[in-house]
PDB file of N, CA and C in Angstrom:
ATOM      1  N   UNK A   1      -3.190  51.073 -22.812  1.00  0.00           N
ATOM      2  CA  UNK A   1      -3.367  52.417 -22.280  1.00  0.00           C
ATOM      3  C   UNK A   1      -4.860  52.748 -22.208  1.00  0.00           C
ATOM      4  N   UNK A   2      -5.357  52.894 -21.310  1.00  0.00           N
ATOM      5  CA  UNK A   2      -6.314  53.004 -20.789  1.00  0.00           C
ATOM      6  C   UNK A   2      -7.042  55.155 -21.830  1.00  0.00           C
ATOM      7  N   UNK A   3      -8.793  54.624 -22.115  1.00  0.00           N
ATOM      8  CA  UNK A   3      -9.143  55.960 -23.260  1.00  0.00           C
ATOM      9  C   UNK A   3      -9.501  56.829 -21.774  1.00  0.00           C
ATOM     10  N   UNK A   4      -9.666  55.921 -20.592  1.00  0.00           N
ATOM     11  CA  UNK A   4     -10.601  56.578 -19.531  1.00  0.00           C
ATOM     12  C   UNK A   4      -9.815  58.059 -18.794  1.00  0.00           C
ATOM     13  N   UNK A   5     -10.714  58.946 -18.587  1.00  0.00           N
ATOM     14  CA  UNK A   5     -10.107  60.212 -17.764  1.00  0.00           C
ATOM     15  C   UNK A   5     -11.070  60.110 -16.344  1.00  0.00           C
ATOM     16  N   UNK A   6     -10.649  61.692 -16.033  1.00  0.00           N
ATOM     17  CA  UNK A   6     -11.462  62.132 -15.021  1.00  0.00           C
ATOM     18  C   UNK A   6     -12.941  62.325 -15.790  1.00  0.00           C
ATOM     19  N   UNK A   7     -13.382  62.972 -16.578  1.00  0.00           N
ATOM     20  CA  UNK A   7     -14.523  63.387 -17.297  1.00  0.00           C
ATOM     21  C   UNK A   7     -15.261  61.903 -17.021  1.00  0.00           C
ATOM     22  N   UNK A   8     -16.268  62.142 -16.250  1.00  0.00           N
ATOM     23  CA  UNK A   8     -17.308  60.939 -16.010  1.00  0.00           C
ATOM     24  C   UNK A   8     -18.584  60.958 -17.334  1.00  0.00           C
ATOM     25  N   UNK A   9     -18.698  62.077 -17.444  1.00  0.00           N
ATOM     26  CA  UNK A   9     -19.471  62.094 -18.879  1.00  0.00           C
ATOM     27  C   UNK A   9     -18.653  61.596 -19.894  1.00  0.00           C
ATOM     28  N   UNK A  10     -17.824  61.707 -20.667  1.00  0.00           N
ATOM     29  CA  UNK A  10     -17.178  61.458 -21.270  1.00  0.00           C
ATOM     30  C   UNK A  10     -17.117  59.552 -21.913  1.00  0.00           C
ATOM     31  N   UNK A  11     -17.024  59.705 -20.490  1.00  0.00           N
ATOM     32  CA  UNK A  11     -16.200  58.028 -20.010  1.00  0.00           C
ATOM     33  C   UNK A  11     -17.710  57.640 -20.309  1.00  0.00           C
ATOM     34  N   UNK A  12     -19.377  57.569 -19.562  1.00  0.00           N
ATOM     35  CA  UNK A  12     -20.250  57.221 -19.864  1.00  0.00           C
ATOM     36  C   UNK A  12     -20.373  56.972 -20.999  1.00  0.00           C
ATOM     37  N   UNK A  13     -20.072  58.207 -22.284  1.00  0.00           N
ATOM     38  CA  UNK A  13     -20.281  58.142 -23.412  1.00  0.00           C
ATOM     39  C   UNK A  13     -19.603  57.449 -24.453  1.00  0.00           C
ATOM     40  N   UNK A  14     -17.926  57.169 -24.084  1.00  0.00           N
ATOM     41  CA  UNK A  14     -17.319  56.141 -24.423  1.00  0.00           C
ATOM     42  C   UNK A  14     -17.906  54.705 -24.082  1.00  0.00           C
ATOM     43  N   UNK A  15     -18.029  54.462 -23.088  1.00  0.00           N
ATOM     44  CA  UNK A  15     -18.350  53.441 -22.654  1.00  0.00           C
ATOM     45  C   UNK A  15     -19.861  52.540 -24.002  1.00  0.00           C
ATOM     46  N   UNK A  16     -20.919  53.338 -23.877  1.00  0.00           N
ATOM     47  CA  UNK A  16     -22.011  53.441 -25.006  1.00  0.00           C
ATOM     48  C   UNK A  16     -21.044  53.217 -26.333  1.00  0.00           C
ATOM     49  N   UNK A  17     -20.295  53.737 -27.272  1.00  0.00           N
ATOM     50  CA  UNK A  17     -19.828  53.719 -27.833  1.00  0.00           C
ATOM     51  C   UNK A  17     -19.574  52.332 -28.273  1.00  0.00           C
ATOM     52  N   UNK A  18     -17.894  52.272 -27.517  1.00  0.00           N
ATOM     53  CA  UNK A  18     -17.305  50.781 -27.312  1.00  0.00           C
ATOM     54  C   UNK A  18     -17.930  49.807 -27.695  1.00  0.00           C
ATOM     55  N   UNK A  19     -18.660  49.740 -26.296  1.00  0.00           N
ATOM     56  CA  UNK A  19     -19.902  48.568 -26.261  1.00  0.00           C
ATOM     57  C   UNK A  19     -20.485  48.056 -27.458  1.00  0.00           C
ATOM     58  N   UNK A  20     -21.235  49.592 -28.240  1.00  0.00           N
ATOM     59  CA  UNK A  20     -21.973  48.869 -29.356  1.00  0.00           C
ATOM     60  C   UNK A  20     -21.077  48.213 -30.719  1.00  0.00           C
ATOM     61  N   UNK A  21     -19.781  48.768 -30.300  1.00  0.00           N
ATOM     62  CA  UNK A  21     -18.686  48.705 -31.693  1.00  0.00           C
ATOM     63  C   UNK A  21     -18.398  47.447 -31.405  1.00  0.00           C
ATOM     64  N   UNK A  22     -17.620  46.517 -30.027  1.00  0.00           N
ATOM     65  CA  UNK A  22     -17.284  45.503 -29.739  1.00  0.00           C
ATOM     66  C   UNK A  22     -18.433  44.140 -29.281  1.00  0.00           C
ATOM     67  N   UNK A  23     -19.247  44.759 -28.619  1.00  0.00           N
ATOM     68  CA  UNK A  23     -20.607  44.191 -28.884  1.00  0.00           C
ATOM     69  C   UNK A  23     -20.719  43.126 -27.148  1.00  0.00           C
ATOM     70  N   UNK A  24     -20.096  43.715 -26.766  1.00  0.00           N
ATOM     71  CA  UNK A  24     -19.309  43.208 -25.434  1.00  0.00           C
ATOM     72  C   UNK A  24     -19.115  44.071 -24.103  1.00  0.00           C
ATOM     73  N   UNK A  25     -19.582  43.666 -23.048  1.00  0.00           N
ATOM     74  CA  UNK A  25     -18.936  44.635 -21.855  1.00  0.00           C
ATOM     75  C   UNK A  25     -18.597  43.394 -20.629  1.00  0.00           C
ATOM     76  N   UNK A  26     -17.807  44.323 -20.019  1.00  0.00           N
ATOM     77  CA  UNK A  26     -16.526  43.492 -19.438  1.00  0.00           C
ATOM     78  C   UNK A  26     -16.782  43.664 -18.104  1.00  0.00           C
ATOM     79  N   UNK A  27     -16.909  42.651 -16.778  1.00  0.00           N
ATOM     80  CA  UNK A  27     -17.257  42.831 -15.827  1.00  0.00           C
ATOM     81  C   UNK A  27     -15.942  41.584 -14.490  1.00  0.00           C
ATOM     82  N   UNK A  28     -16.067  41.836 -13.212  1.00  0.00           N
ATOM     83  CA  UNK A  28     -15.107  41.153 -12.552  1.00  0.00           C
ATOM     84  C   UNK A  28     -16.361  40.559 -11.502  1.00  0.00           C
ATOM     85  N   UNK A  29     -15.715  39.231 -11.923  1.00  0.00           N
ATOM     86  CA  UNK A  29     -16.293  38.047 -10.995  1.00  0.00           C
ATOM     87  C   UNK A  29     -15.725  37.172 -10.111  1.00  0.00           C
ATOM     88  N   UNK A  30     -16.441  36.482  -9.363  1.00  0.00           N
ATOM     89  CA  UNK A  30     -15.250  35.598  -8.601  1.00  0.00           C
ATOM     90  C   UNK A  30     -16.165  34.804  -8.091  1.00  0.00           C
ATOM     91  N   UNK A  31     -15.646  33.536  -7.362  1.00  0.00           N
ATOM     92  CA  UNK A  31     -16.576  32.442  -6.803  1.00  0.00           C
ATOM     93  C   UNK A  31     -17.975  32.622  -5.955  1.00  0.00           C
ATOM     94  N   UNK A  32     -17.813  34.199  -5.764  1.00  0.00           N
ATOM     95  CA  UNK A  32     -19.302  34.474  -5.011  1.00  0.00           C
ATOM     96  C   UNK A  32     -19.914  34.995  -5.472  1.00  0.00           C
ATOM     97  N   UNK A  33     -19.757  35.466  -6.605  1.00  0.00           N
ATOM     98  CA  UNK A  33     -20.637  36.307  -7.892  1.00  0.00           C
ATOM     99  C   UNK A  33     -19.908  37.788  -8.432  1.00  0.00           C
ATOM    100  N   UNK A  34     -20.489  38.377  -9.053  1.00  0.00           N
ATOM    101  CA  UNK A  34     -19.960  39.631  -9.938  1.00  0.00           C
ATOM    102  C   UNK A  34     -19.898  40.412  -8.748  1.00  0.00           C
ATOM    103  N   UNK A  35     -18.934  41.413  -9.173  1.00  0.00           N
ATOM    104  CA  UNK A  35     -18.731  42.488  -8.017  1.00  0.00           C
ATOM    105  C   UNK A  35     -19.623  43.417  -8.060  1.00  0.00           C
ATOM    106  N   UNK A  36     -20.090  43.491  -6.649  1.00  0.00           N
ATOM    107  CA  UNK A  36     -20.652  44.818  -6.703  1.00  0.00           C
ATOM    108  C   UNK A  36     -20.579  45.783  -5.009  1.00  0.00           C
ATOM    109  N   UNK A  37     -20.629  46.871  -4.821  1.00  0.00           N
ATOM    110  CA  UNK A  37     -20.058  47.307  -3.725  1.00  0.00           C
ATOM    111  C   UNK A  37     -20.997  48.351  -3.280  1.00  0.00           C
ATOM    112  N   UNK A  38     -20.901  49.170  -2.368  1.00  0.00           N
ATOM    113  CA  UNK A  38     -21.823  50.320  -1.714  1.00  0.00           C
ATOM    114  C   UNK A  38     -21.730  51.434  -2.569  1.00  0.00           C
ATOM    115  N   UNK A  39     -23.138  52.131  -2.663  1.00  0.00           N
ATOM    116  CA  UNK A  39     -22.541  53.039  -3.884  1.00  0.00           C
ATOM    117  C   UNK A  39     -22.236  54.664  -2.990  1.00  0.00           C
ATOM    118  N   UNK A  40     -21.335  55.219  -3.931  1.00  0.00           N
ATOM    119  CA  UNK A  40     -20.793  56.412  -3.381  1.00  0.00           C
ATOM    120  C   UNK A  40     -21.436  57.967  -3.528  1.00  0.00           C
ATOM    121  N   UNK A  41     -22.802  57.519  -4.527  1.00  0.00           N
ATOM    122  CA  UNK A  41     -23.365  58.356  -4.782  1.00  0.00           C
ATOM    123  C   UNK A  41     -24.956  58.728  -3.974  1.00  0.00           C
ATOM    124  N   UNK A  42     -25.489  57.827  -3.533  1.00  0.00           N
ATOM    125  CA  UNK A  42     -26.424  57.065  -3.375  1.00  0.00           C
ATOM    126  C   UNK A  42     -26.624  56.307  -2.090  1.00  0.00           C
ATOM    127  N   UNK A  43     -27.441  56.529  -0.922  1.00  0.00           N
ATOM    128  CA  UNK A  43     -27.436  55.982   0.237  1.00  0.00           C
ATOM    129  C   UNK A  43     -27.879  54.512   0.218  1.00  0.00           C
ATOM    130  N   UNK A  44     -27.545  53.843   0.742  1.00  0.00           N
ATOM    131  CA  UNK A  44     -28.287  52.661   1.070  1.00  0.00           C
ATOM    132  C   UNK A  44     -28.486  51.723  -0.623  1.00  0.00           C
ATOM    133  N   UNK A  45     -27.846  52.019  -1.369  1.00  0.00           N
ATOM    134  CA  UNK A  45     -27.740  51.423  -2.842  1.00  0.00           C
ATOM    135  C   UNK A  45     -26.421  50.913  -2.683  1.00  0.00           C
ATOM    136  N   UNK A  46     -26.714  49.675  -3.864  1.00  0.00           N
ATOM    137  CA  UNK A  46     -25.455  48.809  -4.109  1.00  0.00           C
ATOM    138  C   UNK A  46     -25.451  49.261  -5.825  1.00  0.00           C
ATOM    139  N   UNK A  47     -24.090  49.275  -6.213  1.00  0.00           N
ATOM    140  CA  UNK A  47     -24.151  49.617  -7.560  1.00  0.00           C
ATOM    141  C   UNK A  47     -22.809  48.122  -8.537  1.00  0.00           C
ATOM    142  N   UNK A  48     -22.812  48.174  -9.706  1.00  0.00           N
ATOM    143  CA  UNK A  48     -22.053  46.933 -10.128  1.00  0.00           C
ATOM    144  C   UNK A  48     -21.358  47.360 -11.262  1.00  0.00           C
ATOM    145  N   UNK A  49     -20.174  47.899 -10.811  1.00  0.00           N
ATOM    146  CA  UNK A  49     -19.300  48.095 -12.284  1.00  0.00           C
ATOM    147  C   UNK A  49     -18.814  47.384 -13.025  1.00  0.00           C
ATOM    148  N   UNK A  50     -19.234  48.276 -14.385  1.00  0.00           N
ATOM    149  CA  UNK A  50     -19.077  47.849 -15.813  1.00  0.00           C
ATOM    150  C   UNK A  50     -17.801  48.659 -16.435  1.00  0.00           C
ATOM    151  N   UNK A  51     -16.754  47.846 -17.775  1.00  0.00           N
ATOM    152  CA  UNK A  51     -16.420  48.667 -17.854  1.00  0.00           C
ATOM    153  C   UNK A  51     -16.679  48.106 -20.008  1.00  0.00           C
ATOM    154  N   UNK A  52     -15.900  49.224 -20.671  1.00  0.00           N
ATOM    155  CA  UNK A  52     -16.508  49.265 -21.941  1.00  0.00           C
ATOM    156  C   UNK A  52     -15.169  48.494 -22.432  1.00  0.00           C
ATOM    157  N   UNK A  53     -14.289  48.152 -21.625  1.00  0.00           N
ATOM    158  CA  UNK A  53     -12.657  47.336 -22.312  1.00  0.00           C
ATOM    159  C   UNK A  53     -12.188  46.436 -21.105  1.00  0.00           C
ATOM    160  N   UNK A  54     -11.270  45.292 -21.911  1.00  0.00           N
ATOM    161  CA  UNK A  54     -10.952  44.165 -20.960  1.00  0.00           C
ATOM    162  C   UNK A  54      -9.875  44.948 -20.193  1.00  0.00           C
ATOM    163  N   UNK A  55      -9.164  46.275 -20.733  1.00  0.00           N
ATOM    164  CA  UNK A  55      -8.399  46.549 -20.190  1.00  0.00           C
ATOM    165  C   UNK A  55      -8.009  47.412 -19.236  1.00  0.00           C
ATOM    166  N   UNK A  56      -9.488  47.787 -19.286  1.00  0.00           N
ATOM    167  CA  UNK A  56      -9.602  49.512 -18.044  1.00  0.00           C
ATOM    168  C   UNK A  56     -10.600  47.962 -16.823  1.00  0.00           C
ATOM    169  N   UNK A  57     -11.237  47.297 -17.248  1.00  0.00           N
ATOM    170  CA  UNK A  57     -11.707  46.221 -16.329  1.00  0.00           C
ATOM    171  C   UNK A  57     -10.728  45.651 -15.539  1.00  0.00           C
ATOM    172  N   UNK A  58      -9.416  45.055 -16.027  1.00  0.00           N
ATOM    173  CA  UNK A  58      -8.043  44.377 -15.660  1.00  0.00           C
ATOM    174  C   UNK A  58      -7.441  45.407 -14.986  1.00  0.00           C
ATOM    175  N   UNK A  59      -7.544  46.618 -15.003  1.00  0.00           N
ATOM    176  CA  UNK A  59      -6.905  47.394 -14.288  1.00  0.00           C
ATOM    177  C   UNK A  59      -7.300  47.880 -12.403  1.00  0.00           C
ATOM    178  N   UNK A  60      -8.778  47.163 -12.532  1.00  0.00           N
ATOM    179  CA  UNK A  60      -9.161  47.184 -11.178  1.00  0.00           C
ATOM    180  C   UNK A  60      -9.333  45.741 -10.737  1.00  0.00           C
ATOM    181  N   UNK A  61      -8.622  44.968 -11.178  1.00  0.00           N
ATOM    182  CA  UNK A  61      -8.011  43.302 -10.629  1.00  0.00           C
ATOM    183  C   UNK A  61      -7.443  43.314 -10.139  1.00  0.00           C
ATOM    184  N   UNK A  62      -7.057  44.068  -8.613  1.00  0.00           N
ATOM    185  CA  UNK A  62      -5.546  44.543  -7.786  1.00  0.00           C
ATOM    186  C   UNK A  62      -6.574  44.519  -6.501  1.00  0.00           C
ATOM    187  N   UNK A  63      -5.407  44.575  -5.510  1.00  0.00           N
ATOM    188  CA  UNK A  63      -5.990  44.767  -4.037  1.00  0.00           C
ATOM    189  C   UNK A  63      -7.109  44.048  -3.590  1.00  0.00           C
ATOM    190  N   UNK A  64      -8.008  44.733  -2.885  1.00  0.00           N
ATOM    191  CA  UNK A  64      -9.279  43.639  -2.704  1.00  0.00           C
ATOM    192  C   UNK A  64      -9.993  43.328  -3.449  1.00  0.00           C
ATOM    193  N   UNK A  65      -9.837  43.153  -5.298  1.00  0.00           N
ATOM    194  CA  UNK A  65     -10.507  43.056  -6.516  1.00  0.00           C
ATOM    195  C   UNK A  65      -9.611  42.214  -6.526  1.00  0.00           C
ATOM    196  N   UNK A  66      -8.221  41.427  -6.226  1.00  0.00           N
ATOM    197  CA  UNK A  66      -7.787  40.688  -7.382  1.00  0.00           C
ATOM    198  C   UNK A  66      -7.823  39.354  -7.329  1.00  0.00           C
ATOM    199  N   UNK A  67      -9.253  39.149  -6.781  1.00  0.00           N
ATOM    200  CA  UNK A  67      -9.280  37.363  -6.416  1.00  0.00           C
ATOM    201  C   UNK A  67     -10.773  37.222  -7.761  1.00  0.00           C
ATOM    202  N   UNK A  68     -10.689  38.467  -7.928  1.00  0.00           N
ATOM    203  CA  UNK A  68     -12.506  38.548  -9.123  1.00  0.00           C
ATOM    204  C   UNK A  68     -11.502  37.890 -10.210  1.00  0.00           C
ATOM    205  N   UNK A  69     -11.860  37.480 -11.092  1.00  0.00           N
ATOM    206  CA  UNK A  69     -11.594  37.679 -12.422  1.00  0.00           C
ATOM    207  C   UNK A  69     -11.973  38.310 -14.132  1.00  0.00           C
ATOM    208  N   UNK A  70     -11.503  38.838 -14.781  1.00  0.00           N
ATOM    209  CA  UNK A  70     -12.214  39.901 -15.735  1.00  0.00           C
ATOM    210  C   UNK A  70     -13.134  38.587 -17.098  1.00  0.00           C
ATOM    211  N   UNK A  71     -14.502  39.257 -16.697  1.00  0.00           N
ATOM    212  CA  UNK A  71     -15.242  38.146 -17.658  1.00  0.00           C
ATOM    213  C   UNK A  71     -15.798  39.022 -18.487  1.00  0.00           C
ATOM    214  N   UNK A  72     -16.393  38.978 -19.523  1.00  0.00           N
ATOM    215  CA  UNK A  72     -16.725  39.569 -20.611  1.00  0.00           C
ATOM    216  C   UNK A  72     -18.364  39.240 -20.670  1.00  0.00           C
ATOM    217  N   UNK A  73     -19.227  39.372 -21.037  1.00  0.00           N
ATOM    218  CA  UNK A  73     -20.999  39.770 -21.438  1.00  0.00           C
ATOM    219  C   UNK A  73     -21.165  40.371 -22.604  1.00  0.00           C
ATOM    220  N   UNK A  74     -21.593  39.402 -23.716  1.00  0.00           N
ATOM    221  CA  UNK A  74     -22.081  39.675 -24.961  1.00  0.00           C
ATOM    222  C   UNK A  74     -23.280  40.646 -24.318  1.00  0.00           C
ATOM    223  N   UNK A  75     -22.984  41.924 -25.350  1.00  0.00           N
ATOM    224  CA  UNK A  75     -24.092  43.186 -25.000  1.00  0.00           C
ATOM    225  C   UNK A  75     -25.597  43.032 -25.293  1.00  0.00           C
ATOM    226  N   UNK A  76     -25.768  42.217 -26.045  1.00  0.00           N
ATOM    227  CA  UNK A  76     -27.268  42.080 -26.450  1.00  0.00           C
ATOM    228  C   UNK A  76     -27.914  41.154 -24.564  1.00  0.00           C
ATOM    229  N   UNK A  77     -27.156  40.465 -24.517  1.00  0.00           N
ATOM    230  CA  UNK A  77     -27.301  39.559 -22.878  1.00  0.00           C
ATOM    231  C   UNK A  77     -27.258  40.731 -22.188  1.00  0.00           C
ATOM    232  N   UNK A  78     -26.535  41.411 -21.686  1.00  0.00           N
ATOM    233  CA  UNK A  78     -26.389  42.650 -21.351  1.00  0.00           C
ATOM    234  C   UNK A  78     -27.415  43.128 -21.121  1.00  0.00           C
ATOM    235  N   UNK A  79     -28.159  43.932 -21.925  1.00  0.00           N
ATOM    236  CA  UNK A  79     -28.896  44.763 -22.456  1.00  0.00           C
ATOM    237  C   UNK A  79     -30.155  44.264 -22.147  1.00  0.00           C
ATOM    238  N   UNK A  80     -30.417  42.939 -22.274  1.00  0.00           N
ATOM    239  CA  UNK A  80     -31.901  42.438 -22.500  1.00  0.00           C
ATOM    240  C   UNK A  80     -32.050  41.691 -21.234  1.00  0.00           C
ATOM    241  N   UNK A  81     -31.073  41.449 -20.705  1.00  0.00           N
ATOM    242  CA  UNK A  81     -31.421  40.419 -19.535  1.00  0.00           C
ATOM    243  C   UNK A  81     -30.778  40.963 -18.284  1.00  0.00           C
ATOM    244  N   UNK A  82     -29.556  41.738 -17.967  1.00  0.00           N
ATOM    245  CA  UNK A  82     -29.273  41.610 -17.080  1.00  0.00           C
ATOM    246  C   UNK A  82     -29.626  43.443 -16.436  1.00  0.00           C
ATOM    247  N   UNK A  83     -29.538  43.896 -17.202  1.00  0.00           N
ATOM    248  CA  UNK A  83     -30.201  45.542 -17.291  1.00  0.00           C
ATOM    249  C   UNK A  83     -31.588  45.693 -16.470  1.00  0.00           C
ATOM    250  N   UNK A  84     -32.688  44.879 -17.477  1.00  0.00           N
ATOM    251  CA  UNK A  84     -33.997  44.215 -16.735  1.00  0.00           C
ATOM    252  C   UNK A  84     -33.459  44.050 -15.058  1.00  0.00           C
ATOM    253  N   UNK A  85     -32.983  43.108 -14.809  1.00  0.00           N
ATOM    254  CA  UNK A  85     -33.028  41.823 -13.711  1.00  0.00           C
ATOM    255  C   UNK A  85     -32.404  42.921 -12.747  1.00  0.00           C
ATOM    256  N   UNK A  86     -31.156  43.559 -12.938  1.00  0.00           N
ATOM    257  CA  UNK A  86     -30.264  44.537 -12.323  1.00  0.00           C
ATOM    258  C   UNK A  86     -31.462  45.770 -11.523  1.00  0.00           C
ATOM    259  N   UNK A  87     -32.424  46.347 -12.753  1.00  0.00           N
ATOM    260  CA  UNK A  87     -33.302  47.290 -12.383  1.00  0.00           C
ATOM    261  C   UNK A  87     -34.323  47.117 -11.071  1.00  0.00           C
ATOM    262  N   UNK A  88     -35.128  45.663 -11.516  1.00  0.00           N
ATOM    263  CA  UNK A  88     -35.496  44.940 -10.460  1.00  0.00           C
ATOM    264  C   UNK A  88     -35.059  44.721  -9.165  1.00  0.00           C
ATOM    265  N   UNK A  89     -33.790  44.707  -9.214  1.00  0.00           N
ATOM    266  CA  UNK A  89     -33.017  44.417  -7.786  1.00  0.00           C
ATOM    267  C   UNK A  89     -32.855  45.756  -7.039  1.00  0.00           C
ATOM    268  N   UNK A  90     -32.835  46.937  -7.829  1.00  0.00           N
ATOM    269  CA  UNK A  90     -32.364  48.073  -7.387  1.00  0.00           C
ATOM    270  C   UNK A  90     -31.312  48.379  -7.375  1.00  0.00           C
ATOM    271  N   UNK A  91     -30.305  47.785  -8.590  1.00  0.00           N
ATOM    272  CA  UNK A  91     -28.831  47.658  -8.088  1.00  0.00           C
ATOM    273  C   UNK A  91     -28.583  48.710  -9.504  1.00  0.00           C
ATOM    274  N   UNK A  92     -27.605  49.857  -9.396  1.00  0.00           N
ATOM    275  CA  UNK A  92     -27.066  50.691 -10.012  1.00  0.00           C
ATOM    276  C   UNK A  92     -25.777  50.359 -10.845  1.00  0.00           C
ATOM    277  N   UNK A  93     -25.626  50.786 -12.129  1.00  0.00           N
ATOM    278  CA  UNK A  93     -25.096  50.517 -12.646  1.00  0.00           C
ATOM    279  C   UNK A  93     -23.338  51.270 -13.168  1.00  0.00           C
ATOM    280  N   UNK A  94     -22.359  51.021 -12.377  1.00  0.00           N
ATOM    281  CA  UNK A  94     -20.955  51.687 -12.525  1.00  0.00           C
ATOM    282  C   UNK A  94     -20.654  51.565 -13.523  1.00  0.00           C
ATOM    283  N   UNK A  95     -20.326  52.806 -14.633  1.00  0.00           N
ATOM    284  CA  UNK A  95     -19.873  52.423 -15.901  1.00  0.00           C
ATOM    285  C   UNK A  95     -18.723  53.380 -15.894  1.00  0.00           C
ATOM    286  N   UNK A  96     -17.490  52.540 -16.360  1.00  0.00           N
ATOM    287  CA  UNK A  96     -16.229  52.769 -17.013  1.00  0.00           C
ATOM    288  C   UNK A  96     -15.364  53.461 -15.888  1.00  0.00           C
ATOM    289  N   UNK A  97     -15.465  53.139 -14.478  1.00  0.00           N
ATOM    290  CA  UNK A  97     -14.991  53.673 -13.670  1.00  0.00           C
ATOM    291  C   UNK A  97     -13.022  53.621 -13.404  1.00  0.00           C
ATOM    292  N   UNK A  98     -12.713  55.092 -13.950  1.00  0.00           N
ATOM    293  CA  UNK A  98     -11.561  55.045 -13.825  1.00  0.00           C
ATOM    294  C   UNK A  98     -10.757  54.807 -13.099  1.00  0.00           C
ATOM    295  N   UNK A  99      -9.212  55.165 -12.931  1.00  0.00           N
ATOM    296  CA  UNK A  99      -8.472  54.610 -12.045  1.00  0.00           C
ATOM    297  C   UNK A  99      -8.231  55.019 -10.541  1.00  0.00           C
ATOM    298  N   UNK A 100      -9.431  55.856 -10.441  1.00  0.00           N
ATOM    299  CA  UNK A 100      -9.703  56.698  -8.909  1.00  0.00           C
ATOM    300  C   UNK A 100     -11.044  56.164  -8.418  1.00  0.00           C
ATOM    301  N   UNK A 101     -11.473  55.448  -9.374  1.00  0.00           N
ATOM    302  CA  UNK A 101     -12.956  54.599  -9.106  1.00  0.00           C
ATOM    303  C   UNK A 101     -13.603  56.026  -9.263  1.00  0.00           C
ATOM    304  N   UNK A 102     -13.656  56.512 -10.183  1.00  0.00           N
ATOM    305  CA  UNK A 102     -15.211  57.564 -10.401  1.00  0.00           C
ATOM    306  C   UNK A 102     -15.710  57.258 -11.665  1.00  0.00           C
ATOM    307  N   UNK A 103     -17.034  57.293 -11.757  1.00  0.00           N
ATOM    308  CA  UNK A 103     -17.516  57.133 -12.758  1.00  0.00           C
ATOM    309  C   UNK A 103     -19.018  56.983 -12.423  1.00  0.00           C
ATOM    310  N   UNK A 104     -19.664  57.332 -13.866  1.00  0.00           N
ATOM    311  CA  UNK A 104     -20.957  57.724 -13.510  1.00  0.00           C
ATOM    312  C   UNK A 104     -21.914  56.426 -12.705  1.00  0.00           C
ATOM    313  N   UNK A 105     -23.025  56.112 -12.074  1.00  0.00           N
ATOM    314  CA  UNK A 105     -23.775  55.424 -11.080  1.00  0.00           C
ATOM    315  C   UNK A 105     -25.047  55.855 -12.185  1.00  0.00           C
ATOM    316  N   UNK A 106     -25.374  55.047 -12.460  1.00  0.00           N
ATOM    317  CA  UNK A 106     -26.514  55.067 -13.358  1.00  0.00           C
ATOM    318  C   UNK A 106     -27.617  53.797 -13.335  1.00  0.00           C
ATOM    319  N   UNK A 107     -29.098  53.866 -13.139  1.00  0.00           N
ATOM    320  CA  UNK A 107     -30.026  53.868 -13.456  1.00  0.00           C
ATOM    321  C   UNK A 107     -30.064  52.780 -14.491  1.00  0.00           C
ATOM    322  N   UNK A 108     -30.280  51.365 -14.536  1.00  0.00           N
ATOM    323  CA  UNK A 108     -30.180  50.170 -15.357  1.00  0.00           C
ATOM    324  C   UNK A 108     -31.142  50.855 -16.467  1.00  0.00           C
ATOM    325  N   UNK A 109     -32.163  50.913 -16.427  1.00  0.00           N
ATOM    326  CA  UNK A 109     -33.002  51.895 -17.410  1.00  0.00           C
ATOM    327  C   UNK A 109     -32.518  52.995 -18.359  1.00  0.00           C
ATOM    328  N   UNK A 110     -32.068  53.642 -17.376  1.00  0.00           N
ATOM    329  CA  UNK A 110     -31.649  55.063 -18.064  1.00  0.00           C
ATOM    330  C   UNK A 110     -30.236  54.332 -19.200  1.00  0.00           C
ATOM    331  N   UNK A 111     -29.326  53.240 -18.438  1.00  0.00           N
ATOM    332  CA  UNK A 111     -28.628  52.778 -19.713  1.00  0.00           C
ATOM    333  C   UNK A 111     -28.971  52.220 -20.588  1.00  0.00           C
ATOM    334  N   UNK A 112     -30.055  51.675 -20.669  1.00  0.00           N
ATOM    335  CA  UNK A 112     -30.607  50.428 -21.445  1.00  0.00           C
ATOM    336  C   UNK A 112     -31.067  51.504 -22.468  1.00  0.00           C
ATOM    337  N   UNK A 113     -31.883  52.567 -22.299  1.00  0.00           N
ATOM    338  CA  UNK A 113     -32.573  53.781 -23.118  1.00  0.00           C
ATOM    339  C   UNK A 113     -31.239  54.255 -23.800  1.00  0.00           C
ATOM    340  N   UNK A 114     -30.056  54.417 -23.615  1.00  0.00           N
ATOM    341  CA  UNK A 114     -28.504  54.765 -24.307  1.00  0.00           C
ATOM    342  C   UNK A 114     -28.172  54.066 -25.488  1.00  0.00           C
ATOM    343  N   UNK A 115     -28.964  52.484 -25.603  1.00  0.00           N
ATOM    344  CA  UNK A 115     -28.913  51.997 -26.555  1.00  0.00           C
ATOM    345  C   UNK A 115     -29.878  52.039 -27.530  1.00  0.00           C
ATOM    346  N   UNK A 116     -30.631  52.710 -27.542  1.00  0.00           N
ATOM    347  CA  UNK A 116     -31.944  52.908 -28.496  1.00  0.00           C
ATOM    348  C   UNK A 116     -31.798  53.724 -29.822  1.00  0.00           C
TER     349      UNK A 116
END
C-alpha cells in the first residue's frame, strides 16, 4: 500500500525521510537507460523520477513504463554522483510521484542540500 497522496510536499518530505532510513532510492530503467520524460512543470526541461520505495516505483511499471524495470541506487551513489552529473545535464529531479504522476520537479541541488 502505497504512504504516497496528493500532498506533493508531503510526498517530497517522505521521500527525504525513507531514503535516509533505507539508504536506497528506487528508479525504472530499461535497455536505453533510466527513464526520464518532458517535464510538466518546466518548459523545454527533461526531469527523471525517483521514488523513496520499490513499491510506489513498481506501481508506475504499467503502460508505456512497463518494458523499464524497477532498479534500486544506494543513496550515498545517489547523492554524490548522480545528483552532481543530473545538475550538470540540466535534468530535474521527480520525486515520489504518485499515482496521477504529480509530484514535486526539483532542482538536483536543492535535493542534494535535503540531505545535509
Amino acid at each position: 500500500m502505497s504512504k504516497l497522496t496528493s500532498d506533493i510536499q508531503a510526498n517530497l518530505d517522505l521521500f527525504v525521510q525513507e531514503t535516509q532510513e533505507m539508504k536506497l532510492v528506487w528508479g525504472l530503467k530499461n535497455e536505453d537507460g533510466w527513464l526520464a520524460c518532458d517535464s510538466s512543470e518546466f518548459e523545454n526541461s527533461e526531469v527523471m523520477p525517483f521514488w523513496s520505495s520499490k513499491e510506489d516505483a513498481q506501481m508506475h511499471n504499467v503502460e508505456e513504463w512497463s518494458d523499464f524495470e524497477v532498479l534500486e541506487i544506494p543513496l550515498d551513489i545517489f547523492v554524490e554522483d548522480w545528483l552532481i552529473t543530473l545538475s550538470e545535464d540540466g535534468v530535474l529531479i521527480g520525486i515520489n510521484w504518485n499515482a496521477q504522476l504529480e509530484g514535486k520537479e526539483v532542482e538536483p541541488s536543492d535535493l542534494a542540500k535535503m540531505y545535509l
